[in-house]
Protein backbone atom coordinates (compact mmCIF):
# COMPACT_ATOMS: atom_id res chain seq x y z
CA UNK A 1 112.42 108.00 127.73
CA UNK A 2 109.68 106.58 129.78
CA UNK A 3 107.79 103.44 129.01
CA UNK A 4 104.74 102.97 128.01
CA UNK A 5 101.90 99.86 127.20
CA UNK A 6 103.30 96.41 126.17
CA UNK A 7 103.67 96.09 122.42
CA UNK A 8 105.02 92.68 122.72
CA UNK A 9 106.92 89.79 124.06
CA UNK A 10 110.76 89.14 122.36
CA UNK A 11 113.01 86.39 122.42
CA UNK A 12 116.30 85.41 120.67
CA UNK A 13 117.70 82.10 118.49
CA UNK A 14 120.78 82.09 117.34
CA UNK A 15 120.47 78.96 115.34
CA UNK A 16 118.27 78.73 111.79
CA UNK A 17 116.68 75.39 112.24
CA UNK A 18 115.57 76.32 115.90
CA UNK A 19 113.80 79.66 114.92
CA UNK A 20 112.01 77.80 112.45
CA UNK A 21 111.03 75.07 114.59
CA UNK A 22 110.14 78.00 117.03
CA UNK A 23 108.15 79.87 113.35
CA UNK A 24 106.00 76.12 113.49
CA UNK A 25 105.25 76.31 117.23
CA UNK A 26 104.00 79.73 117.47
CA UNK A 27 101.57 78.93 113.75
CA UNK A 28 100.58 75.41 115.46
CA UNK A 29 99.97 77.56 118.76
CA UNK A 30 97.27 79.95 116.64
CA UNK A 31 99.00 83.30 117.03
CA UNK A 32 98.77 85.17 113.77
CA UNK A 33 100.47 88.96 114.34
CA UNK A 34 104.20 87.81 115.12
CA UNK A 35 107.23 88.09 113.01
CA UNK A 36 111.15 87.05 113.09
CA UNK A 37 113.88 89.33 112.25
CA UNK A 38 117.01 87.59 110.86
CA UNK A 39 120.47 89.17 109.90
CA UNK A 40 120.17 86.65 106.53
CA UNK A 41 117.43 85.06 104.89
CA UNK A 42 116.01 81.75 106.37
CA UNK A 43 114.40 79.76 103.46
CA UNK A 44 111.30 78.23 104.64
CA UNK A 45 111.25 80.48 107.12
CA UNK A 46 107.66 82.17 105.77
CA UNK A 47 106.21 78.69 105.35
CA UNK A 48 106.45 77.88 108.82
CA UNK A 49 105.55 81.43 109.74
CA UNK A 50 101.98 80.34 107.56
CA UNK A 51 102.54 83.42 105.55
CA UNK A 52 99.98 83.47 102.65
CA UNK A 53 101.55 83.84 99.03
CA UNK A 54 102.33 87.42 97.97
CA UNK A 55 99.73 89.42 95.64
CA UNK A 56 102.34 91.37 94.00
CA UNK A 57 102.07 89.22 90.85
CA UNK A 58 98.09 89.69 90.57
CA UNK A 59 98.77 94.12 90.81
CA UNK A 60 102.02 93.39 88.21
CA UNK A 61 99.66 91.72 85.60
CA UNK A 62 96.82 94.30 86.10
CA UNK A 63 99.58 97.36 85.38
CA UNK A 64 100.78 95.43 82.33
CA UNK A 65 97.07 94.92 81.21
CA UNK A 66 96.50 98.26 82.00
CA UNK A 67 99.46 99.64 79.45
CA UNK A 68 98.40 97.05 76.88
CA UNK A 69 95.42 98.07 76.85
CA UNK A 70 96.30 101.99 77.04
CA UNK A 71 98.55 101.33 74.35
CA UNK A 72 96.07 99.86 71.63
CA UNK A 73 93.36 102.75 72.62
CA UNK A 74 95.96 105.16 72.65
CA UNK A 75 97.45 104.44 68.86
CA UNK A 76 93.70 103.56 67.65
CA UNK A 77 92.21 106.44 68.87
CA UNK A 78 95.14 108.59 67.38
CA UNK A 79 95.33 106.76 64.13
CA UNK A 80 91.76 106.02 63.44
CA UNK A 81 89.33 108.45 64.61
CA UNK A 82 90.98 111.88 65.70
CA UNK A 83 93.54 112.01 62.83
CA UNK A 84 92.71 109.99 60.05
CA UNK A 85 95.29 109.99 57.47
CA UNK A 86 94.96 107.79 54.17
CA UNK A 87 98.54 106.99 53.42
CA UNK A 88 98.64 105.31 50.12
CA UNK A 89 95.08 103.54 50.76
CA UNK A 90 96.92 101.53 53.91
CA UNK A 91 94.11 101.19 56.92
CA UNK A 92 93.40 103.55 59.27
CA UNK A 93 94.82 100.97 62.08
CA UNK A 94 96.21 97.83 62.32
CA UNK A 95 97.62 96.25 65.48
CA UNK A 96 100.67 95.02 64.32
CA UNK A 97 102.21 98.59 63.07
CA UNK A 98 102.24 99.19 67.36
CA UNK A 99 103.52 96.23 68.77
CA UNK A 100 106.58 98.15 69.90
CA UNK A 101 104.59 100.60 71.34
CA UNK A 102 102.33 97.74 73.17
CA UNK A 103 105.44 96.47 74.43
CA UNK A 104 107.50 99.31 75.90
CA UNK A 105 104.12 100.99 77.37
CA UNK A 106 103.33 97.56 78.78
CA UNK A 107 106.53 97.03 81.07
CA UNK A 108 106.66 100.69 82.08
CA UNK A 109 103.03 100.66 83.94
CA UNK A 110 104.35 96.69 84.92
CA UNK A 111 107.62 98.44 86.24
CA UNK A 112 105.62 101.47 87.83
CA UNK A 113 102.63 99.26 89.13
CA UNK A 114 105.23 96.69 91.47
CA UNK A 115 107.28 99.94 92.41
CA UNK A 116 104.27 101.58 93.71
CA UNK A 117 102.72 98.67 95.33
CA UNK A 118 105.91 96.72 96.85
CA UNK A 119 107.08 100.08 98.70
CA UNK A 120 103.64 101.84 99.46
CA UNK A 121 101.04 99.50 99.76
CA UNK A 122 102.73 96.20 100.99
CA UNK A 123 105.19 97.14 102.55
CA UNK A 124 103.73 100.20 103.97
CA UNK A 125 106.59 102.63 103.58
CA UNK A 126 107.82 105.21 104.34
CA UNK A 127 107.87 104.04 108.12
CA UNK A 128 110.72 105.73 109.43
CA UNK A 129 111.20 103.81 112.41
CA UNK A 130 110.63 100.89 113.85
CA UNK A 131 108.62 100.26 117.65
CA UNK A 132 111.38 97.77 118.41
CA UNK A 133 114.51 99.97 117.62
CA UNK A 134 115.41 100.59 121.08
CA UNK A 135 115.34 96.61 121.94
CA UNK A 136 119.15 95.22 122.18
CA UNK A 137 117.42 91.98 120.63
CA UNK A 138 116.45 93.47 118.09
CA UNK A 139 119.50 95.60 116.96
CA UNK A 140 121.52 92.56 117.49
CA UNK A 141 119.07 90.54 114.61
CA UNK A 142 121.16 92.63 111.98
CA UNK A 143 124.58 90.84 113.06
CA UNK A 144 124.30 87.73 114.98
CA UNK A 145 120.90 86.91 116.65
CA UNK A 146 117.52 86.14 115.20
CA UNK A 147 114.93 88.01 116.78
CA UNK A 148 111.11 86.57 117.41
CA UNK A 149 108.51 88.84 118.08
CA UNK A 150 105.12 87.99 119.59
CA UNK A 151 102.86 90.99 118.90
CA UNK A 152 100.24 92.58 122.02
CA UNK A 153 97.86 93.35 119.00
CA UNK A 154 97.01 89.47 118.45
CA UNK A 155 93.72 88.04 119.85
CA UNK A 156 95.49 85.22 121.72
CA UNK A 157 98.30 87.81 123.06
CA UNK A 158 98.84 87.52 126.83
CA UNK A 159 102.16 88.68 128.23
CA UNK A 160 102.62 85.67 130.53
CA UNK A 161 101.56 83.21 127.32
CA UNK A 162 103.91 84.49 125.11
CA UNK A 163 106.55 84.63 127.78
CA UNK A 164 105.64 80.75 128.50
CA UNK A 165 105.42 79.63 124.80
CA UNK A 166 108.87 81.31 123.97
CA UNK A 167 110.48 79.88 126.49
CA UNK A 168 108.90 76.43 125.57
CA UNK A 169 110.51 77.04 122.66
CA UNK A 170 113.51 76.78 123.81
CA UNK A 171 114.02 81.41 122.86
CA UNK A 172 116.76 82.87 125.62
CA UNK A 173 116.17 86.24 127.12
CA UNK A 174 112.66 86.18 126.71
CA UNK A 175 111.67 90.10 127.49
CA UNK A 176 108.31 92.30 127.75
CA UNK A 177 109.13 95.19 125.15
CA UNK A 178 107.35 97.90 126.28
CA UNK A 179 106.38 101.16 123.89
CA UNK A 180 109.04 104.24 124.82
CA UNK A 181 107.28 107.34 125.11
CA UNK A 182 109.40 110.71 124.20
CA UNK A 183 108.61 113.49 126.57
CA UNK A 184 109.19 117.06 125.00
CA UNK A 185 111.61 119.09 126.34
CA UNK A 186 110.17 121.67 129.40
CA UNK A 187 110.42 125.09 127.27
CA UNK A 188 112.19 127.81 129.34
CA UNK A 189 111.77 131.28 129.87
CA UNK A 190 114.36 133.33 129.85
């Protein structure tokens, strides 16, 4: 495999508190498009990182609003105005015959709704690979070693900044990771 463009600058921590401290340095230092891979979680760890809260409860109210509210029109429109049935002289509708119904429609579209949106829209899956796999770094971040990675697609990205700040920050084997580009096999004729 042959290398290609610079997708970003790597370095490794094997201690908690120092990748965090490192997290803090590379926020203070204005670079927004980085990310740490750990083999456990780090708690505080997206603080430091000046990650913004997740939306996932704002799309897991509007899919249980959404059944609710499916829910009532669906049993009103059933019970009320397609097929009206006077069943001795109760009315047509009343909400509190379908609060089972409310219920059970409400968490499935609440169930579906954070399904759908943790996997496809933030978390952007299926990605079947990532650009780092090939790094020794980075494979190592799922056993031993936490892995920070300076992105080439931030604003402030310079290879020989990043290289500098990581290694300010005290990160050993600071490395360029370079994309690897997959030639296709020469076709021969027989």
């Amino acid at each position: 495999m042959a290398q290609g463009n610079v997708i970003a600058v790597m370095g490794d921590y094997k201690n908690a508190d120092a990748v965090t401290a490192a997290a803090k340095g590379i926020h203070a230092a204005g670079y927004t498009k980085f990310d740490i891979y750990t083999p456990y979680p780090v708690h505080g760890l997206e603080k430091a990182m000046g990650m913004p809260k997740t939306s996932l409860p704002k799309f897991a109210l509007a899919g249980g609003l959404f059944g609710l509210s499916s829910a009532f029109a669906l049993q009103y429109w059933s019970g009320a105005i397609e097929y009206k049935l006077n069943i001795g002289g109760k009315p047509l509708f009343t909400p509190h015959f379908g609060v089972p119904v409310f219920f059970e429609l409400m968490v499935l579209c609440t169930g579906l709704t954070v399904f759908f949106t943790m996997f496809f829209i933030l978390n952007k899956l299926p990605n079947w690979h990532s650009k780092y796999q090939y790094d020794a770094g980075f494979i190592a971040a799922q056993d031993d070693n936490m892995c920070v990675v300076l992105e080439a697609e931030d604003p402030r990205f310079t290879v020989e900044s990043a290289q500098a700040l990581l290694t300010k920050l005290g990160a050993a084997n600071v490395r360029v990771v370079h994309e690897t580009v997959e030639h296709d096999e020469p076709e021969y004729v027989n």
